[in-house]
C-alpha atoms as a PDB file:
ATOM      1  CA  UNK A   1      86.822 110.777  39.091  1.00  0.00           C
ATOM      2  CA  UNK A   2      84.309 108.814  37.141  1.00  0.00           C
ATOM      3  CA  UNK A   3      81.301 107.205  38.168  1.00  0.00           C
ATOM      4  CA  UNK A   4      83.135 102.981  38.040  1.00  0.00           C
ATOM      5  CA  UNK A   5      79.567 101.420  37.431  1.00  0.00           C
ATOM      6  CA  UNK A   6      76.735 103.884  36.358  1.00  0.00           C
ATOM      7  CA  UNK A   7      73.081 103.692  34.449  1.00  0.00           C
ATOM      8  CA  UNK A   8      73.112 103.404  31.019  1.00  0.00           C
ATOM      9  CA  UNK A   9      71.284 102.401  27.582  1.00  0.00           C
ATOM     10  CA  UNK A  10      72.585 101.124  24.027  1.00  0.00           C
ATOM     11  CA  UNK A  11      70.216 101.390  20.717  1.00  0.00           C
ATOM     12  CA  UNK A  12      66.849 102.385  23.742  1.00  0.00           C
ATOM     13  CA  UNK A  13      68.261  99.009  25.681  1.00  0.00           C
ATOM     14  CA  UNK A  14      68.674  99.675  29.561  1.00  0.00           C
ATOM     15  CA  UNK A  15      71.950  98.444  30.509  1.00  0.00           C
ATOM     16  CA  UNK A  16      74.841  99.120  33.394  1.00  0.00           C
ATOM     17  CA  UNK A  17      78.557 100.662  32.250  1.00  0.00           C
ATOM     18  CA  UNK A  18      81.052  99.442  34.070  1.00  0.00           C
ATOM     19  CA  UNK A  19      84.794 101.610  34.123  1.00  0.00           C
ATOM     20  CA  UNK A  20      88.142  99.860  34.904  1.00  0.00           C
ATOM     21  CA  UNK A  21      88.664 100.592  38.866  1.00  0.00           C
ATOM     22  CA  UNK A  22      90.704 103.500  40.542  1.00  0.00           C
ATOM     23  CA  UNK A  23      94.337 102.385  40.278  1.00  0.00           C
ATOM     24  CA  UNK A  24      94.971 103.505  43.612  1.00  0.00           C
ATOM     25  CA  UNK A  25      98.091 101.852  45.659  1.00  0.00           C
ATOM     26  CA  UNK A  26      95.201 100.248  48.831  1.00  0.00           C
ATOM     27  CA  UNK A  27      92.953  98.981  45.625  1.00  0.00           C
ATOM     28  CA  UNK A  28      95.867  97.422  44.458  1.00  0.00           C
ATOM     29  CA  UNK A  29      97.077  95.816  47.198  1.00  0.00           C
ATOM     30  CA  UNK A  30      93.889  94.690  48.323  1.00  0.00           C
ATOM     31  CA  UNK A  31      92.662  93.502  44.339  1.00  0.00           C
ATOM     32  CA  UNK A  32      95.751  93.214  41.678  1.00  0.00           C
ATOM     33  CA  UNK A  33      96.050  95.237  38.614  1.00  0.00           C
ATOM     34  CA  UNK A  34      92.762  96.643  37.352  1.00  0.00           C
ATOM     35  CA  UNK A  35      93.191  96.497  34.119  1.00  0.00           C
ATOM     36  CA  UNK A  36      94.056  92.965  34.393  1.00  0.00           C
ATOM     37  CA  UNK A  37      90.714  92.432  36.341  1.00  0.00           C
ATOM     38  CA  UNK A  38      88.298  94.306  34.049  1.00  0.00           C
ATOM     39  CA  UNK A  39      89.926  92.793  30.981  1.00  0.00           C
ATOM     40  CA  UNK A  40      89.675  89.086  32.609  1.00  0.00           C
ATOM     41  CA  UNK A  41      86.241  90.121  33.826  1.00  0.00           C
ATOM     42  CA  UNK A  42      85.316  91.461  29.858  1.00  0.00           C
ATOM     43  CA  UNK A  43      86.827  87.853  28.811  1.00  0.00           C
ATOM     44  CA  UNK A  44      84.624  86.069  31.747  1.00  0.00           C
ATOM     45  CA  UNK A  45      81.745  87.652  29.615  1.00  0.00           C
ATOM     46  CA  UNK A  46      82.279  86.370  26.314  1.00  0.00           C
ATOM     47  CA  UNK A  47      82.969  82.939  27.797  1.00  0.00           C
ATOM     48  CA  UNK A  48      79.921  82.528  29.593  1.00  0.00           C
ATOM     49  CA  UNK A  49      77.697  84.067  26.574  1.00  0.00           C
ATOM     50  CA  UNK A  50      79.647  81.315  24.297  1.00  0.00           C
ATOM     51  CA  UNK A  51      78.260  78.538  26.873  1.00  0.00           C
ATOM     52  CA  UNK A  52      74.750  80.321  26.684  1.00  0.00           C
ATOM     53  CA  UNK A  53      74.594  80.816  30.302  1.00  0.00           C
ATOM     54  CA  UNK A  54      72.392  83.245  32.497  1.00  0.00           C
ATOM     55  CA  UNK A  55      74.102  86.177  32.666  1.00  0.00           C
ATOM     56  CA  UNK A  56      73.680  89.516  30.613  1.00  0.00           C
ATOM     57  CA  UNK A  57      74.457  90.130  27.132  1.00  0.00           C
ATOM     58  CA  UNK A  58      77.279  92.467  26.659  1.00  0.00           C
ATOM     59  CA  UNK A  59      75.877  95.317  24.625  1.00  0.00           C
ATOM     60  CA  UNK A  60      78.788  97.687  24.327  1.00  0.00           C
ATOM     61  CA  UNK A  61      82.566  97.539  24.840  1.00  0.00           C
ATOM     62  CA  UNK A  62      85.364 100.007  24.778  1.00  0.00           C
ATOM     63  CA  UNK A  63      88.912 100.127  25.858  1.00  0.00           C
ATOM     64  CA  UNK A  64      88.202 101.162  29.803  1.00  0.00           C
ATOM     65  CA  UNK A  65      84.416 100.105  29.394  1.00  0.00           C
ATOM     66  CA  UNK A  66      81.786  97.818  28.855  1.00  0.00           C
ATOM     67  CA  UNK A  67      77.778  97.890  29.265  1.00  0.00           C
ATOM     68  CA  UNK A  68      75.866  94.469  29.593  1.00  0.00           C
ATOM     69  CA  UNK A  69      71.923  94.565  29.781  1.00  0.00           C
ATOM     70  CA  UNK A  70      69.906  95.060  32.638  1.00  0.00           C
ATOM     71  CA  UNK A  71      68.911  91.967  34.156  1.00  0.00           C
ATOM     72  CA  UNK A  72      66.393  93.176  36.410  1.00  0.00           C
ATOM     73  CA  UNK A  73      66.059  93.780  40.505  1.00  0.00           C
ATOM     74  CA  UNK A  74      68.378  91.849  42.658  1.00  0.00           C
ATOM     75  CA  UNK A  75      66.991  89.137  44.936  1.00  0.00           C
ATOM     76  CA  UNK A  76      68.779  91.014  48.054  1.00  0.00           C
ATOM     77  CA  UNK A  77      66.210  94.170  47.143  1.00  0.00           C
ATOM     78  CA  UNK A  78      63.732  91.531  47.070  1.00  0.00           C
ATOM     79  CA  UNK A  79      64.337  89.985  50.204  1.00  0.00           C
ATOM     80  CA  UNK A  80      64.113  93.407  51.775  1.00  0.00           C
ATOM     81  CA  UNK A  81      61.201  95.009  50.124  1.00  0.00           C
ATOM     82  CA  UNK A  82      58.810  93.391  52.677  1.00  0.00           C
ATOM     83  CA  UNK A  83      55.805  91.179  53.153  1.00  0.00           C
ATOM     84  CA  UNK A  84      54.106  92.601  49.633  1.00  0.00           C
ATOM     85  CA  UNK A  85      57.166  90.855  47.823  1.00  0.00           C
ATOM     86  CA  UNK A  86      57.633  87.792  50.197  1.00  0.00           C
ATOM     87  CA  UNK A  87      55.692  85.180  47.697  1.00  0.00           C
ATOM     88  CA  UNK A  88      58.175  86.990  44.699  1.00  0.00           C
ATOM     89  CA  UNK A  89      61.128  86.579  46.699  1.00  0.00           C
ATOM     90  CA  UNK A  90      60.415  82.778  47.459  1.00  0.00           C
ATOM     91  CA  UNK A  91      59.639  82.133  43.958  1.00  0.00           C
ATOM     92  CA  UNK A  92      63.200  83.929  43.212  1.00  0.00           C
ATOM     93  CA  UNK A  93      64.932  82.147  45.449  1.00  0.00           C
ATOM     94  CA  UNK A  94      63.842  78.923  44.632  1.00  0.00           C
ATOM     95  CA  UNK A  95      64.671  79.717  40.447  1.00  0.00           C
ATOM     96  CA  UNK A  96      68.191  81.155  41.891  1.00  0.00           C
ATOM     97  CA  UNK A  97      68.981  78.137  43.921  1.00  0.00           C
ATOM     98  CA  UNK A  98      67.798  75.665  40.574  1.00  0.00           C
ATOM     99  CA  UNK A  99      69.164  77.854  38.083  1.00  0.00           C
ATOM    100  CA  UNK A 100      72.936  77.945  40.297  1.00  0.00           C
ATOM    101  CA  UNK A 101      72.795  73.875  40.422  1.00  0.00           C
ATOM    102  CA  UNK A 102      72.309  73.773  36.426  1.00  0.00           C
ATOM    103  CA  UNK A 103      74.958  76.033  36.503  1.00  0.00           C
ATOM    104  CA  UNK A 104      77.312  73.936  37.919  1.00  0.00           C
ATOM    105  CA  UNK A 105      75.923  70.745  36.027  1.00  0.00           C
ATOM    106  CA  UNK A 106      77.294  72.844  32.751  1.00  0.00           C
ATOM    107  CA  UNK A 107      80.585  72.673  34.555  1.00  0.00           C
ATOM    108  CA  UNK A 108      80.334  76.855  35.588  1.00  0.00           C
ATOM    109  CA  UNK A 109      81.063  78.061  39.293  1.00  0.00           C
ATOM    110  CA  UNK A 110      79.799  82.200  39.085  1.00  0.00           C
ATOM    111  CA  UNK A 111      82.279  82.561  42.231  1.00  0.00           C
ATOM    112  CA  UNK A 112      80.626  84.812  44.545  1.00  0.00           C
ATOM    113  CA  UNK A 113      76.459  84.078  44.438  1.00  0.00           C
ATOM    114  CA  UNK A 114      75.511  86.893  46.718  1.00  0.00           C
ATOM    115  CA  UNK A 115      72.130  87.492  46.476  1.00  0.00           C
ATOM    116  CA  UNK A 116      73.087  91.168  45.070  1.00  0.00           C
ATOM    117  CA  UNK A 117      74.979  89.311  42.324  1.00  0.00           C
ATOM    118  CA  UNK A 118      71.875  87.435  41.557  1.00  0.00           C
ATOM    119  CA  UNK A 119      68.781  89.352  39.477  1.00  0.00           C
ATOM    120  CA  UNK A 120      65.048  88.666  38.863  1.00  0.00           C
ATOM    121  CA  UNK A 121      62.927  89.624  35.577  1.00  0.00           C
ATOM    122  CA  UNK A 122      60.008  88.273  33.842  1.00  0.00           C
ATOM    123  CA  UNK A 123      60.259  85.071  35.671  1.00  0.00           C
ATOM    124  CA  UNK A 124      64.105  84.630  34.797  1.00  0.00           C
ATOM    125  CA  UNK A 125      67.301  84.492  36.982  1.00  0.00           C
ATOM    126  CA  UNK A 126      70.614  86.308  35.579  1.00  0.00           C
ATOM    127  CA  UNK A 127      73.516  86.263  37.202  1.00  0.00           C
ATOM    128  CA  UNK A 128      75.715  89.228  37.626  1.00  0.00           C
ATOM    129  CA  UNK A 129      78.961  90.168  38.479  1.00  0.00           C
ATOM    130  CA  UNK A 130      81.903  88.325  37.214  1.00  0.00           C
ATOM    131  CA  UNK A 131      85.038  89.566  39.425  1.00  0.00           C
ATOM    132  CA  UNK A 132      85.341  86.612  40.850  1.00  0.00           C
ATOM    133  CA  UNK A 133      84.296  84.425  38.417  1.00  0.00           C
ATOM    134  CA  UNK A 134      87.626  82.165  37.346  1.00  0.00           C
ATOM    135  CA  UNK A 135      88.115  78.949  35.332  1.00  0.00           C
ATOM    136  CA  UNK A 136      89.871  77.615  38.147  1.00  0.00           C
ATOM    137  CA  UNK A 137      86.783  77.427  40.164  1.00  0.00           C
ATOM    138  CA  UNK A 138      85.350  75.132  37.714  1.00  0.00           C
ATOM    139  CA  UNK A 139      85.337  71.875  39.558  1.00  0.00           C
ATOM    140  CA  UNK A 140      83.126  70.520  42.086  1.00  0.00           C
ATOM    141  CA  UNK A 141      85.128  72.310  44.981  1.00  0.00           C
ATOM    142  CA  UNK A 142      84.327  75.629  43.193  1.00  0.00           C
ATOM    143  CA  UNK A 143      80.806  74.271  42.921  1.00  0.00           C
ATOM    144  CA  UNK A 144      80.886  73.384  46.752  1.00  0.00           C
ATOM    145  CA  UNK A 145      82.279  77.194  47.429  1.00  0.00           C
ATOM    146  CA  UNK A 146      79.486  78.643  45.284  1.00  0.00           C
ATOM    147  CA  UNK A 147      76.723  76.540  47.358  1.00  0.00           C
ATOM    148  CA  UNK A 148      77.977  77.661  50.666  1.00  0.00           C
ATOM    149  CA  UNK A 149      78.489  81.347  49.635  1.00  0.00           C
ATOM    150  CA  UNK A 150      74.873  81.461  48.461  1.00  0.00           C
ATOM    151  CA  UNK A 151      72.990  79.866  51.711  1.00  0.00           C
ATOM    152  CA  UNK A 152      75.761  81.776  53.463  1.00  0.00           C
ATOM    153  CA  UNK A 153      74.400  85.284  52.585  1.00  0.00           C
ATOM    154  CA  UNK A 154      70.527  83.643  52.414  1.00  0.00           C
ATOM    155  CA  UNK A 155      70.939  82.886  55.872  1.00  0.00           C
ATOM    156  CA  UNK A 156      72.898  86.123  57.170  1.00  0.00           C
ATOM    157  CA  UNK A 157      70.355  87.838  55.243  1.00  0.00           C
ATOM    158  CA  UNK A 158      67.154  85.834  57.147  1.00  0.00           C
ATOM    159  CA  UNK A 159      68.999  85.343  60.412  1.00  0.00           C
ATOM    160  CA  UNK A 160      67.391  81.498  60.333  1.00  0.00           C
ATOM    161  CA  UNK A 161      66.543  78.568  59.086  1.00  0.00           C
ATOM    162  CA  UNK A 162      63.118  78.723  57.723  1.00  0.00           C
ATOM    163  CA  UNK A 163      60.310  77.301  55.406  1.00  0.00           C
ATOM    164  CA  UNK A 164      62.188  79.510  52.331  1.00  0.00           C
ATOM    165  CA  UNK A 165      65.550  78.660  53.094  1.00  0.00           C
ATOM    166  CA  UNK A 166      64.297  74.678  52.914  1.00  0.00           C
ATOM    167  CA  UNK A 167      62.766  75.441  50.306  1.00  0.00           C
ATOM    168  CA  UNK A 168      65.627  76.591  47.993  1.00  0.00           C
ATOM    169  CA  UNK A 169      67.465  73.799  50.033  1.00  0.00           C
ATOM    170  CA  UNK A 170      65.196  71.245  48.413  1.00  0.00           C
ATOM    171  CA  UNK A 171      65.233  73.173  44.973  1.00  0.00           C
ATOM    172  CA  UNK A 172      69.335  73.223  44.453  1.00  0.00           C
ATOM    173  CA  UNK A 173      69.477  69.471  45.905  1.00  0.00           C
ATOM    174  CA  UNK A 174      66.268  68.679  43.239  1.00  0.00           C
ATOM    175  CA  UNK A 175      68.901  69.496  40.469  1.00  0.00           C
ATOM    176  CA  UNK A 176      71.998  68.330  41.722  1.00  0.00           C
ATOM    177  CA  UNK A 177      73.732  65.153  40.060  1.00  0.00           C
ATOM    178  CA  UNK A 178      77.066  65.839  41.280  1.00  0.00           C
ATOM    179  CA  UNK A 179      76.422  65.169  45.053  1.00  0.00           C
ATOM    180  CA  UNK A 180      77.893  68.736  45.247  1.00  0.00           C
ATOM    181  CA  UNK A 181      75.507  69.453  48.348  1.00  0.00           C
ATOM    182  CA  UNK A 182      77.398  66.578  49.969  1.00  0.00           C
ATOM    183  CA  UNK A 183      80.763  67.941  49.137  1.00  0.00           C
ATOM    184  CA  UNK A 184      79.810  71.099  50.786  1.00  0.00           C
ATOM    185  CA  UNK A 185      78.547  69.690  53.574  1.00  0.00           C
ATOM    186  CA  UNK A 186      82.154  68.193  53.867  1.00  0.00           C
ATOM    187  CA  UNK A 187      83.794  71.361  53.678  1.00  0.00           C
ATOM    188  CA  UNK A 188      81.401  72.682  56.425  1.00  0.00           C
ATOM    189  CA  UNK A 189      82.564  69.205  58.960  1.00  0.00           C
ATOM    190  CA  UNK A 190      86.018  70.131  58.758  1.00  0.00           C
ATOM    191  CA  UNK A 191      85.452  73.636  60.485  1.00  0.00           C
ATOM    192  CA  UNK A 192      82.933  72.108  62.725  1.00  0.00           C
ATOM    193  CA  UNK A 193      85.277  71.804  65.610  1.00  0.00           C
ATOM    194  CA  UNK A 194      86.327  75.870  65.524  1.00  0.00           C
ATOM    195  CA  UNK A 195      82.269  77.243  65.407  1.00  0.00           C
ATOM    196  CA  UNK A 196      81.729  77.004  69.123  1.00  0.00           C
ATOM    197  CA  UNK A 197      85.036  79.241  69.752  1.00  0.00           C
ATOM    198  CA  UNK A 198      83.285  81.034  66.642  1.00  0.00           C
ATOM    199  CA  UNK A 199      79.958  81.847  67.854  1.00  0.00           C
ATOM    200  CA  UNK A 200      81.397  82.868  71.449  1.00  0.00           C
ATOM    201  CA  UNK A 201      83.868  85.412  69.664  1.00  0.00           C
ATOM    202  CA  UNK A 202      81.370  86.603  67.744  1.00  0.00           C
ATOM    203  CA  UNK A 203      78.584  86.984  70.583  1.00  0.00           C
ATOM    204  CA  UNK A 204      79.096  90.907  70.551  1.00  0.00           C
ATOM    205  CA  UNK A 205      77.896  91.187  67.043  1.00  0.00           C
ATOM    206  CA  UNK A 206      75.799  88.326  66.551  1.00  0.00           C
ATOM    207  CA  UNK A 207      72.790  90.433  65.782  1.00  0.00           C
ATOM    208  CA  UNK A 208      75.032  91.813  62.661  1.00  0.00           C
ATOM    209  CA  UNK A 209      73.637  90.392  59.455  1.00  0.00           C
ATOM    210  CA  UNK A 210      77.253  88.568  58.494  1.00  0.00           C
ATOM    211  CA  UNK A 211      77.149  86.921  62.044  1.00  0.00           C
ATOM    212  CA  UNK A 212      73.250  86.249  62.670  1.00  0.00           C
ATOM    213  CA  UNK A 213      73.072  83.398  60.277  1.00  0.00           C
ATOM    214  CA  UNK A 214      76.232  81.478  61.415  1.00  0.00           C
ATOM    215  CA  UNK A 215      74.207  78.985  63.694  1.00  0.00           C
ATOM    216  CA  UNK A 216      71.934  78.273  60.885  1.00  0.00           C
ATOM    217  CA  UNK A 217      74.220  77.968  58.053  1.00  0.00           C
ATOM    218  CA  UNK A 218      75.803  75.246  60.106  1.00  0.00           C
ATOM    219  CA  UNK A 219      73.100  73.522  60.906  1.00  0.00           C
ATOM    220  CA  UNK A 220      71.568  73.365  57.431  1.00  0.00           C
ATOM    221  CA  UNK A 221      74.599  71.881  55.926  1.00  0.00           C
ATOM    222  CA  UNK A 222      75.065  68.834  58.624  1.00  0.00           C
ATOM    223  CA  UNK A 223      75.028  65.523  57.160  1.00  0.00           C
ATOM    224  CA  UNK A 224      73.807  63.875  60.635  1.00  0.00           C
ATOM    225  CA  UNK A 225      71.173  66.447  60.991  1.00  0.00           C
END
């Protein structure tokens, strides 16, 4: 079976090739059709490169393929590459968090801001990874989804709140005119109630990294705080 996403380079440009998905019956069931993903997720690339957003050119496309550039190393290899690359990952994370509010000022939720979905080069932040990237989720709720997806996986990625995490707090909040920080803060009030049930289910694993941050995802995003 072929490689689905693999190295490779166009006219000497480094790049990533990306294959439609195994068709299996689970993938299916779990995803949809792949064709019909990678084909909406080919479209999601043309759309965004008509808008002139940051993501990577496409460079090559064929019928079960495309390539788009090489943006550079993700900001979740930056955040664990250690103390040598802690001032580099703080920078990052501050351009990420300011480069995902302009984002949404253009109208554009990217639909899943992981920090593996987000890439650092030459002082530039690309986003990658359009699966989940839908017109639908162009609205200030999709905006609101994106922000809490991206401290989300900051935090279960840190484990707390700290001078960083304020820090790209301060930078999204700096460039937001939509009050989309408040709607997401919203979002967050109205599952307030169920987190203490949460964090006591979740005690067993709450070293995990998608459990550590939950206390401080919650408390970053509360309005009374």
């Amino acid at each position: 079976m072929p490689i689905r996403i693999e190295k490779a380079a166009v006219n000497g440009v480094a790049g990533w090739r990306k294959r439609v998905e195994d068709g299996s019956l689970r993938l299916r069931l779990q995803k949809g059709d792949p064709r019909r993903l990678f084909e909406a997720e080919r479209e999601s690339y043309h759309q965004v490169a008509r808008a002139g957003l940051p993501f990577p050119k496409l460079l090559e496309e064929g019928k079960s393929h495309f390539i788009v550039a090489d943006a550079g190393v993700t900001l979740r290899h930056l955040a664990r590459a250690g103390a040598a690359h802690a001032a580099e990952f703080e920078t990052a994370l501050i351009a990420a968090a300011e480069t995902l509010a302009r984002l949404h000022r253009a109208g554009f939720s990217h639909g899943r801001p992981n920090l593996c979905d987000i890439c650092w080069a030459d002082g530039q932040i690309t986003f990658i990874d359009l699966e989940n990237f839908s017109s639908k989720r162009n609205t200030p709720d999709g905006h609101a989804r994106d922000l809490l997806i991206f401290f989300f996986d900051i935090l279960a990625e840190r484990g707390r709140v700290d001078e960083v995490v304020r820090a790209a707090a301060r930078a999204y909040q700096a460039q937001d005119r939509m009050n989309i920080w408040g709607r997401a803060e919203a979002r967050l009030d109205r599952l307030r109630p169920f987190v203490p049930a949460l964090l006591w289910l979740t005690r067993p694993v709450a070293h995990k990294r998608d459990f550590r941050g939950i206390p401080g995802f919650v408390s970053l995003f509360d309005a009374k705080a």
